[in-house]
C-alpha atoms as a PDB file:
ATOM      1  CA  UNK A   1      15.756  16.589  -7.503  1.00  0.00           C
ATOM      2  CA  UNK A   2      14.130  14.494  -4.085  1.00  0.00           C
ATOM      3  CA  UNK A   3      17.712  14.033  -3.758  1.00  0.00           C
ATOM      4  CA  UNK A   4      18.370  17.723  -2.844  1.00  0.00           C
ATOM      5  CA  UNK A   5      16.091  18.079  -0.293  1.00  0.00           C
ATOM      6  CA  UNK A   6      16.520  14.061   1.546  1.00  0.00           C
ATOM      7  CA  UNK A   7      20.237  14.462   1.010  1.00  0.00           C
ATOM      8  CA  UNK A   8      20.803  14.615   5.104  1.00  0.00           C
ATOM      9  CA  UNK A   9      18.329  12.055   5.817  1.00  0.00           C
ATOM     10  CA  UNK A  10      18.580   8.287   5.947  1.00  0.00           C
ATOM     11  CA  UNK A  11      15.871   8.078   4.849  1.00  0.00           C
ATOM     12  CA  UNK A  12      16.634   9.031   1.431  1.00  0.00           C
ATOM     13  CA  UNK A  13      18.578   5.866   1.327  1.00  0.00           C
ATOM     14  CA  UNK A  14      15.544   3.154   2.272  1.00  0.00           C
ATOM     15  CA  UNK A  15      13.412   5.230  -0.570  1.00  0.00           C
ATOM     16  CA  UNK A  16      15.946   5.639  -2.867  1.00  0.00           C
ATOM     17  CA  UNK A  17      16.418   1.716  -2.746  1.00  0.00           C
ATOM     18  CA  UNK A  18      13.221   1.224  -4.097  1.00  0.00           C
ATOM     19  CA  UNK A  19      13.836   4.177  -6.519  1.00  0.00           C
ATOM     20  CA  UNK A  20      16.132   2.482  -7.946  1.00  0.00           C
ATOM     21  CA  UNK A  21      14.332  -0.683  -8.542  1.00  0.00           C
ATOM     22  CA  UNK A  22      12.028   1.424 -11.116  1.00  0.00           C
ATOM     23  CA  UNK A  23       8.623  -0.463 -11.905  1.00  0.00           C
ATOM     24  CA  UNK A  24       9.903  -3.325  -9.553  1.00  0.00           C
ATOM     25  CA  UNK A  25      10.790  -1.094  -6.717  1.00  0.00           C
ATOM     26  CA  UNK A  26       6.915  -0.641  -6.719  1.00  0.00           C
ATOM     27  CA  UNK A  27       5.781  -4.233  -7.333  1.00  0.00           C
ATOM     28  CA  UNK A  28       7.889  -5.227  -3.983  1.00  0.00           C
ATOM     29  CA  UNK A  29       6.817  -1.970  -2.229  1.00  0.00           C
ATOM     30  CA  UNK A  30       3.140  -2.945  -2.971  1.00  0.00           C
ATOM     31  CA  UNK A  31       3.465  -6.217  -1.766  1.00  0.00           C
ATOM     32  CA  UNK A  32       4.967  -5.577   1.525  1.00  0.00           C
ATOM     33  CA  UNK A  33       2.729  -2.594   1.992  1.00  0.00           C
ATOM     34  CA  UNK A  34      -0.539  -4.692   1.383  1.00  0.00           C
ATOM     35  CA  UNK A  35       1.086  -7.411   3.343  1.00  0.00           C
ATOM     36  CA  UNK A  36       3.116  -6.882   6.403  1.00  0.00           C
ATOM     37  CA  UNK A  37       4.405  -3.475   5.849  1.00  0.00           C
ATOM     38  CA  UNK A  38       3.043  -0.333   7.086  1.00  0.00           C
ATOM     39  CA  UNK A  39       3.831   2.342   5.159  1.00  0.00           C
ATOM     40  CA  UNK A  40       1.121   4.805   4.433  1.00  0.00           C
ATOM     41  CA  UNK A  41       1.492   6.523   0.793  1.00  0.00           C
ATOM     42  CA  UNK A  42       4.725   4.562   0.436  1.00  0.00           C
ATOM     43  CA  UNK A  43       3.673   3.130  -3.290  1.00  0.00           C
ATOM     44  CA  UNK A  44       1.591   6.797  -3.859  1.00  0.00           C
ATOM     45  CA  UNK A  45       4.898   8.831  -3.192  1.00  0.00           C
ATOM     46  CA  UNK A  46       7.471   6.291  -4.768  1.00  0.00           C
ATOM     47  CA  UNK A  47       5.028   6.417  -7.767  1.00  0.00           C
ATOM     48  CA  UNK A  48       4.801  10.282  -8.192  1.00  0.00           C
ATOM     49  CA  UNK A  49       9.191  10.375  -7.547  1.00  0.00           C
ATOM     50  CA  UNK A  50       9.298   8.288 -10.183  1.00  0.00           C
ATOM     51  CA  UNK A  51       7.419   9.704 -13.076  1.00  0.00           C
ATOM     52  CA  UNK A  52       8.778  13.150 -12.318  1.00  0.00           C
ATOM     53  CA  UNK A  53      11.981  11.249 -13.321  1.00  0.00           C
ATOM     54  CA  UNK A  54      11.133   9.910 -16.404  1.00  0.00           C
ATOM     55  CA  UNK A  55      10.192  11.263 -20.095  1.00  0.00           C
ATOM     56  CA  UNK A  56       7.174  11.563 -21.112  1.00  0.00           C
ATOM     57  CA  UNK A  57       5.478   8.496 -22.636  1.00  0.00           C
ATOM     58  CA  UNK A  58       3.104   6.105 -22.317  1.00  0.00           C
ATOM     59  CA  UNK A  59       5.699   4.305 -20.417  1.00  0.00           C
ATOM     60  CA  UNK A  60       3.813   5.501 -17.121  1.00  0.00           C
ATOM     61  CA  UNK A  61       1.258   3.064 -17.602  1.00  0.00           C
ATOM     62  CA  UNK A  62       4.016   0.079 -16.864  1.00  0.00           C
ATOM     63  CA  UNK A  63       4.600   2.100 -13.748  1.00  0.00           C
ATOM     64  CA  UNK A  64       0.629   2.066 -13.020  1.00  0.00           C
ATOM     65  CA  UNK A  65       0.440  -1.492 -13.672  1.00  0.00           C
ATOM     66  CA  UNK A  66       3.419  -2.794 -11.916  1.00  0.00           C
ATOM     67  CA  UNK A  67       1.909  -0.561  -8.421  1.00  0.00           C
ATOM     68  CA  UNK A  68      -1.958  -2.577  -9.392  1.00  0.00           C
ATOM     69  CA  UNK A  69       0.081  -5.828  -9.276  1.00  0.00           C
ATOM     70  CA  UNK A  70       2.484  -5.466  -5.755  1.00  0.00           C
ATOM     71  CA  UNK A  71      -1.423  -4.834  -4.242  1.00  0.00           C
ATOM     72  CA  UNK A  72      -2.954  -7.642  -5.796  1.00  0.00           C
ATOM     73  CA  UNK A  73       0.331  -9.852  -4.542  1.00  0.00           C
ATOM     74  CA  UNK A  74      -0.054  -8.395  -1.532  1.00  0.00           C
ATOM     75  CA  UNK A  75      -3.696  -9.389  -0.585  1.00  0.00           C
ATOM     76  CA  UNK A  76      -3.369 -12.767  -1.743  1.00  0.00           C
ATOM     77  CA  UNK A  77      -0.805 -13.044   1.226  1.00  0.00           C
ATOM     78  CA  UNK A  78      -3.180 -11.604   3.265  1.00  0.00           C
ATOM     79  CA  UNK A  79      -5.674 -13.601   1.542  1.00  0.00           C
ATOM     80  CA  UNK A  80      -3.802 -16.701   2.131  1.00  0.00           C
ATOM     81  CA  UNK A  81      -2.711 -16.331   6.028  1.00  0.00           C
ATOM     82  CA  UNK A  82      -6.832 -16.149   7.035  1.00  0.00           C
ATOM     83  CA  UNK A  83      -8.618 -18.183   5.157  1.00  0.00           C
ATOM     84  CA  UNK A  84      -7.709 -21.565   6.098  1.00  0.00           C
ATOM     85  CA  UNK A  85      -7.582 -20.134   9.624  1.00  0.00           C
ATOM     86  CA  UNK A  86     -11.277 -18.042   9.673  1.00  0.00           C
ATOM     87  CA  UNK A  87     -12.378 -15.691  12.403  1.00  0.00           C
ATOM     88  CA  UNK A  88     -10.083 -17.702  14.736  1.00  0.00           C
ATOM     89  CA  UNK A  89      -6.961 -16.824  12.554  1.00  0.00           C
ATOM     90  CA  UNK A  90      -8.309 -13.348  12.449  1.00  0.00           C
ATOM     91  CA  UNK A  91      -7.797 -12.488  15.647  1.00  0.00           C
ATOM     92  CA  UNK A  92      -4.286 -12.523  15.244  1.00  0.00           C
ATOM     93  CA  UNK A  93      -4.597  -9.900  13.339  1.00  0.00           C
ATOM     94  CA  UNK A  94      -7.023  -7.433  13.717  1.00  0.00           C
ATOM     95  CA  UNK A  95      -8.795  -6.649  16.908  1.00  0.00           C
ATOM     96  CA  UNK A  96     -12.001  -7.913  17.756  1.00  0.00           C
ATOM     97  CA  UNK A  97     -13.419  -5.091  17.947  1.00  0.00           C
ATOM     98  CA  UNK A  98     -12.614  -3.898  14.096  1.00  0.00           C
ATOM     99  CA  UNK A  99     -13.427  -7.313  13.355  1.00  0.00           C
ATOM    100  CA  UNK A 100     -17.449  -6.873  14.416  1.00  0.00           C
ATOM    101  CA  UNK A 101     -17.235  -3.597  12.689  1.00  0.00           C
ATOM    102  CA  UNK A 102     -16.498  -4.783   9.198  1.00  0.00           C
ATOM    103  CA  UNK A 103     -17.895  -8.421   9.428  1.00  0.00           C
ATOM    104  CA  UNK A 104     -21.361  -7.021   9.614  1.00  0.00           C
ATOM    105  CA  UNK A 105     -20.596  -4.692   6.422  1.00  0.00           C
ATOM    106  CA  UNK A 106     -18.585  -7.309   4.566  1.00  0.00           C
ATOM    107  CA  UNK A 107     -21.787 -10.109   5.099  1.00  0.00           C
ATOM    108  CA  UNK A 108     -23.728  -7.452   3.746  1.00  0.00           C
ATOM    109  CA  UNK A 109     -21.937  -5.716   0.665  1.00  0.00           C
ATOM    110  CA  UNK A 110     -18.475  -7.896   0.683  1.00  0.00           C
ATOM    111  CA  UNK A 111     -17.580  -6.764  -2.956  1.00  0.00           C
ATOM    112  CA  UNK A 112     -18.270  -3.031  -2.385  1.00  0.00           C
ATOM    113  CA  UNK A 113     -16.767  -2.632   0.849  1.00  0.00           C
ATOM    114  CA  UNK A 114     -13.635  -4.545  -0.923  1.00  0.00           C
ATOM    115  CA  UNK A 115     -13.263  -2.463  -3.896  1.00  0.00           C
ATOM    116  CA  UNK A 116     -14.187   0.811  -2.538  1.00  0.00           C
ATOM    117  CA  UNK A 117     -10.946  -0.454   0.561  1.00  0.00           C
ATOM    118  CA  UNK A 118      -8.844  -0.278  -2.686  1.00  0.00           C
ATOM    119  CA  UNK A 119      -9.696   3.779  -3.829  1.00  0.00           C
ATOM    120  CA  UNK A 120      -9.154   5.089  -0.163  1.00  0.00           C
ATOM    121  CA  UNK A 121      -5.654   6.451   1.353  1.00  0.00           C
ATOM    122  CA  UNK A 122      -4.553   5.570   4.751  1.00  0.00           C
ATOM    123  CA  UNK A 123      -5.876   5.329   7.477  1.00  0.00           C
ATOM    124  CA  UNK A 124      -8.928   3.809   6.318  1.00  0.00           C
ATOM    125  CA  UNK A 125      -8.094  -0.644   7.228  1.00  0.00           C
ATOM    126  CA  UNK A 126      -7.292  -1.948   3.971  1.00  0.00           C
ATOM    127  CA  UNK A 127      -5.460  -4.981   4.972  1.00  0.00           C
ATOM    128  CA  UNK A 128      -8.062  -5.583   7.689  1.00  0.00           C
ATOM    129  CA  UNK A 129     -10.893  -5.676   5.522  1.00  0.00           C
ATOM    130  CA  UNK A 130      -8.725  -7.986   2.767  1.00  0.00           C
ATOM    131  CA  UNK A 131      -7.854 -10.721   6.010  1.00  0.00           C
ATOM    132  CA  UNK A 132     -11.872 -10.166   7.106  1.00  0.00           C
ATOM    133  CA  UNK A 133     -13.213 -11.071   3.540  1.00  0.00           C
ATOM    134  CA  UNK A 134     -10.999 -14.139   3.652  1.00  0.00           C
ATOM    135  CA  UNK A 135     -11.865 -15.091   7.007  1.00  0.00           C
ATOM    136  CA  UNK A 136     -15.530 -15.013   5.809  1.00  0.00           C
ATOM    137  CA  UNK A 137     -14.490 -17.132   2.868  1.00  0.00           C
ATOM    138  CA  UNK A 138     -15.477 -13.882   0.548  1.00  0.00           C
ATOM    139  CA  UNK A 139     -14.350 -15.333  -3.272  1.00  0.00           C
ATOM    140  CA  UNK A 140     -10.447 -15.256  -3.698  1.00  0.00           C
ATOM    141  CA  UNK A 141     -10.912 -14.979  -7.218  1.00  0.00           C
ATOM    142  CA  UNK A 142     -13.367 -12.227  -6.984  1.00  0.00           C
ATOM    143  CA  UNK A 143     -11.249  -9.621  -4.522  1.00  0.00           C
ATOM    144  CA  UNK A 144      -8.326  -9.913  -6.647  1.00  0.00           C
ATOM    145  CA  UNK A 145      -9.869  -8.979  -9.474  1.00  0.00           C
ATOM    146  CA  UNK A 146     -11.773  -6.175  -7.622  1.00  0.00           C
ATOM    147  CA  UNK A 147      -8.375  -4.941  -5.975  1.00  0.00           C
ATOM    148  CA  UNK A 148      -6.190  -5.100  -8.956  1.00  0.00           C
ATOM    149  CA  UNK A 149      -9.175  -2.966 -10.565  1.00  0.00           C
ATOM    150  CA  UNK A 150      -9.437  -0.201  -7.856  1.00  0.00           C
ATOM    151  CA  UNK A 151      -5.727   0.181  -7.726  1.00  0.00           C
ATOM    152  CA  UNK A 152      -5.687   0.607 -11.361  1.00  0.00           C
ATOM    153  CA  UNK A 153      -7.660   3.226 -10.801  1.00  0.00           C
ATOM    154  CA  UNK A 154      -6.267   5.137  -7.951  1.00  0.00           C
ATOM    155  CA  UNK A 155      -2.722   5.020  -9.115  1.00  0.00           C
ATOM    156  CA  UNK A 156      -3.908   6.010 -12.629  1.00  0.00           C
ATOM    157  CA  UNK A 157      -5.369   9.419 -10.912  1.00  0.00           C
ATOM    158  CA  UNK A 158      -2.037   9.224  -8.785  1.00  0.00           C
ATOM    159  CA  UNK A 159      -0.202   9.220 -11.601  1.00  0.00           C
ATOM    160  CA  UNK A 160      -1.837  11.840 -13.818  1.00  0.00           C
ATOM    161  CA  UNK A 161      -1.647  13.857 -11.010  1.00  0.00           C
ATOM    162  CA  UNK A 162       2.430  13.510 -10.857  1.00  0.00           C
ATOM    163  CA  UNK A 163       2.524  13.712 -14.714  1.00  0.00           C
ATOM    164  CA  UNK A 164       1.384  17.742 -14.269  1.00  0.00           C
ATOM    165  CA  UNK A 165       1.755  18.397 -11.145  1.00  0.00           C
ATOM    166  CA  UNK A 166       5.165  16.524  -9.907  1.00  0.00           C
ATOM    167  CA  UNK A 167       7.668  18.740 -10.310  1.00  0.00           C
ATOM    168  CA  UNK A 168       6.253  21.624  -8.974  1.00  0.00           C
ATOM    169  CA  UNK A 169       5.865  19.488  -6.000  1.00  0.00           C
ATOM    170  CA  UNK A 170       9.050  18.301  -5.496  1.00  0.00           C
ATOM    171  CA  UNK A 171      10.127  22.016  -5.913  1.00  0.00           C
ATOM    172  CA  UNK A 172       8.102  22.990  -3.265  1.00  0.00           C
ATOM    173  CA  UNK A 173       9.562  20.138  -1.254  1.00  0.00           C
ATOM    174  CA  UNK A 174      13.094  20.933  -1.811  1.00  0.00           C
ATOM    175  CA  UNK A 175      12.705  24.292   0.379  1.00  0.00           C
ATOM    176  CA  UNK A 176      10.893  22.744   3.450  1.00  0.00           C
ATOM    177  CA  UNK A 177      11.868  19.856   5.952  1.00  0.00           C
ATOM    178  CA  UNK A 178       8.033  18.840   5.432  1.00  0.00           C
ATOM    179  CA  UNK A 179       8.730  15.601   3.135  1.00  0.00           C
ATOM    180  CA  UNK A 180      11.461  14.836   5.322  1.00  0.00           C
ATOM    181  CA  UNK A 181       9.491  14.538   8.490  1.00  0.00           C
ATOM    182  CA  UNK A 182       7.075  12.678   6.539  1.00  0.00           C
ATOM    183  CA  UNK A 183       9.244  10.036   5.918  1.00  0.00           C
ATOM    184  CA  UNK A 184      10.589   9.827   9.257  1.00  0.00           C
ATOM    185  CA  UNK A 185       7.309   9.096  10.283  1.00  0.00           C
ATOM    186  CA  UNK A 186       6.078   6.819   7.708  1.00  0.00           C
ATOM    187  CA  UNK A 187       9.166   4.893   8.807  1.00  0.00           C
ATOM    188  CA  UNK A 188       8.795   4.772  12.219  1.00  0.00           C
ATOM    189  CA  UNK A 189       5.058   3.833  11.732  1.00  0.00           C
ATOM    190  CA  UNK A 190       7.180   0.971   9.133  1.00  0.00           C
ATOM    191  CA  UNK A 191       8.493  -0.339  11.881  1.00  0.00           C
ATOM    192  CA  UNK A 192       6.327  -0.330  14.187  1.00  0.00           C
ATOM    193  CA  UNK A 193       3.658  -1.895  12.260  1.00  0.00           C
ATOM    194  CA  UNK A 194       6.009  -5.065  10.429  1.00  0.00           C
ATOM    195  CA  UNK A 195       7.022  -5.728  14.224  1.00  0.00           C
ATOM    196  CA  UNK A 196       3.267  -6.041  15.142  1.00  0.00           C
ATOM    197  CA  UNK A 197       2.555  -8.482  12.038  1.00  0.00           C
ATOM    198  CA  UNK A 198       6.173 -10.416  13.300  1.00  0.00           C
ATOM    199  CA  UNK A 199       5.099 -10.947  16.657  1.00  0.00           C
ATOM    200  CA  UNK A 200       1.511 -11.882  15.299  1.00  0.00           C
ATOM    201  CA  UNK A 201       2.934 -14.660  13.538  1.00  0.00           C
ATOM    202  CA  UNK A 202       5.238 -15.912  15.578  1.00  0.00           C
ATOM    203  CA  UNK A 203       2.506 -16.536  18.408  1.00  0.00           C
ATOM    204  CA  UNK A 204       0.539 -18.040  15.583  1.00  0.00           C
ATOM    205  CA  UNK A 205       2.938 -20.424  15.132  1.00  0.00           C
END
């Protein structure tokens, strides 16, 4: 069915790679979206294309599960390219400005802010606030467990949500060019944002 109405747009293809991947189409996805990728409600929408594809079952869960773990994946890159480096590393990443911003919130409540980072869609700084915590030496240990448990949760509602709602969405979709400028920009914003991170790390190095 998203086939009918992405049929014209190459667009289709880059999702439908990852469509085809199942579960590990969304393990990768999460990790490149928590990591260098841009790509706001790239995991949510892959998620909700695939259950609308699948029988019913508690086979959905896997699907939950495998999104939880491309996150946690994810932020231990993130976790793993500040760390060492600390506020000086930092900089290569997120602007100093954002960086005063959520230091003084993350020396205050570091596991709140950090869990709470998990539940919200785009454009609220995830990856920001996952390289900040590091920076500030926040407990590796502890934000993976607190971002593997608020993904869990958001892609559980994302997912219920599909489960009765998904198909009548994708209906919908199928008679508007909405979804398919959606992608075009998510992509472009794709881009854009892994050749940011590139050229970060290459005048890191």
């Amino acid at each position: 069915m998203l086939k009918n109405f992405l049929l014209t747009s190459w667009a289709y293809g880059i999702f439908q790679f990852f469509r085809r991947l199942g579960p590990f189409g969304l393990l990768i996805l999460g990790l490149l979206d928590s990591s260098f990728l841009i790509l706001p409600f790239g995991n949510d929408l892959l998620l909700v294309a695939l259950l609308t594809s699948i029988r019913p079952g508690p086979i959905w869960i896997l699907y939950v599960v495998m999104s939880a773990l491309g996150s946690v994946l994810g932020t231990l890159i993130d976790d793993m390219l500040t760390r060492k480096t600390g506020e000086k590393g930092l900089r290569k990443f997120v602007s100093p400005k954002q960086i005063r911003k959520l230091k003084s919130k993350i020396e205050k409540h570091a596991g709140r802010v950090v869990f709470v980072t998990t539940l919200l869609p785009p454009p609220f700084p995830f990856t920001a606030v996952i390289m900040t915590a590091a920076a500030l030496q926040y407990s590796r240990r502890k934000m993976l467990l607190l971002v593997l448990g608020g993904r869990l949760i958001r892609f559980t509602l994302v997912a219920l949500l599909a489960l009765y709602f998904g198909k009548k969405l994708l209906v919908y979709a199928r008679h508007s060019n909405a979804f398919e400028y959606l992608m075009y920009a998510m992509l472009a914003i794709a881009v854009v944002g892994a050749g940011w991170t590139i050229m970060k790390l290459i005048k890191k190095s």
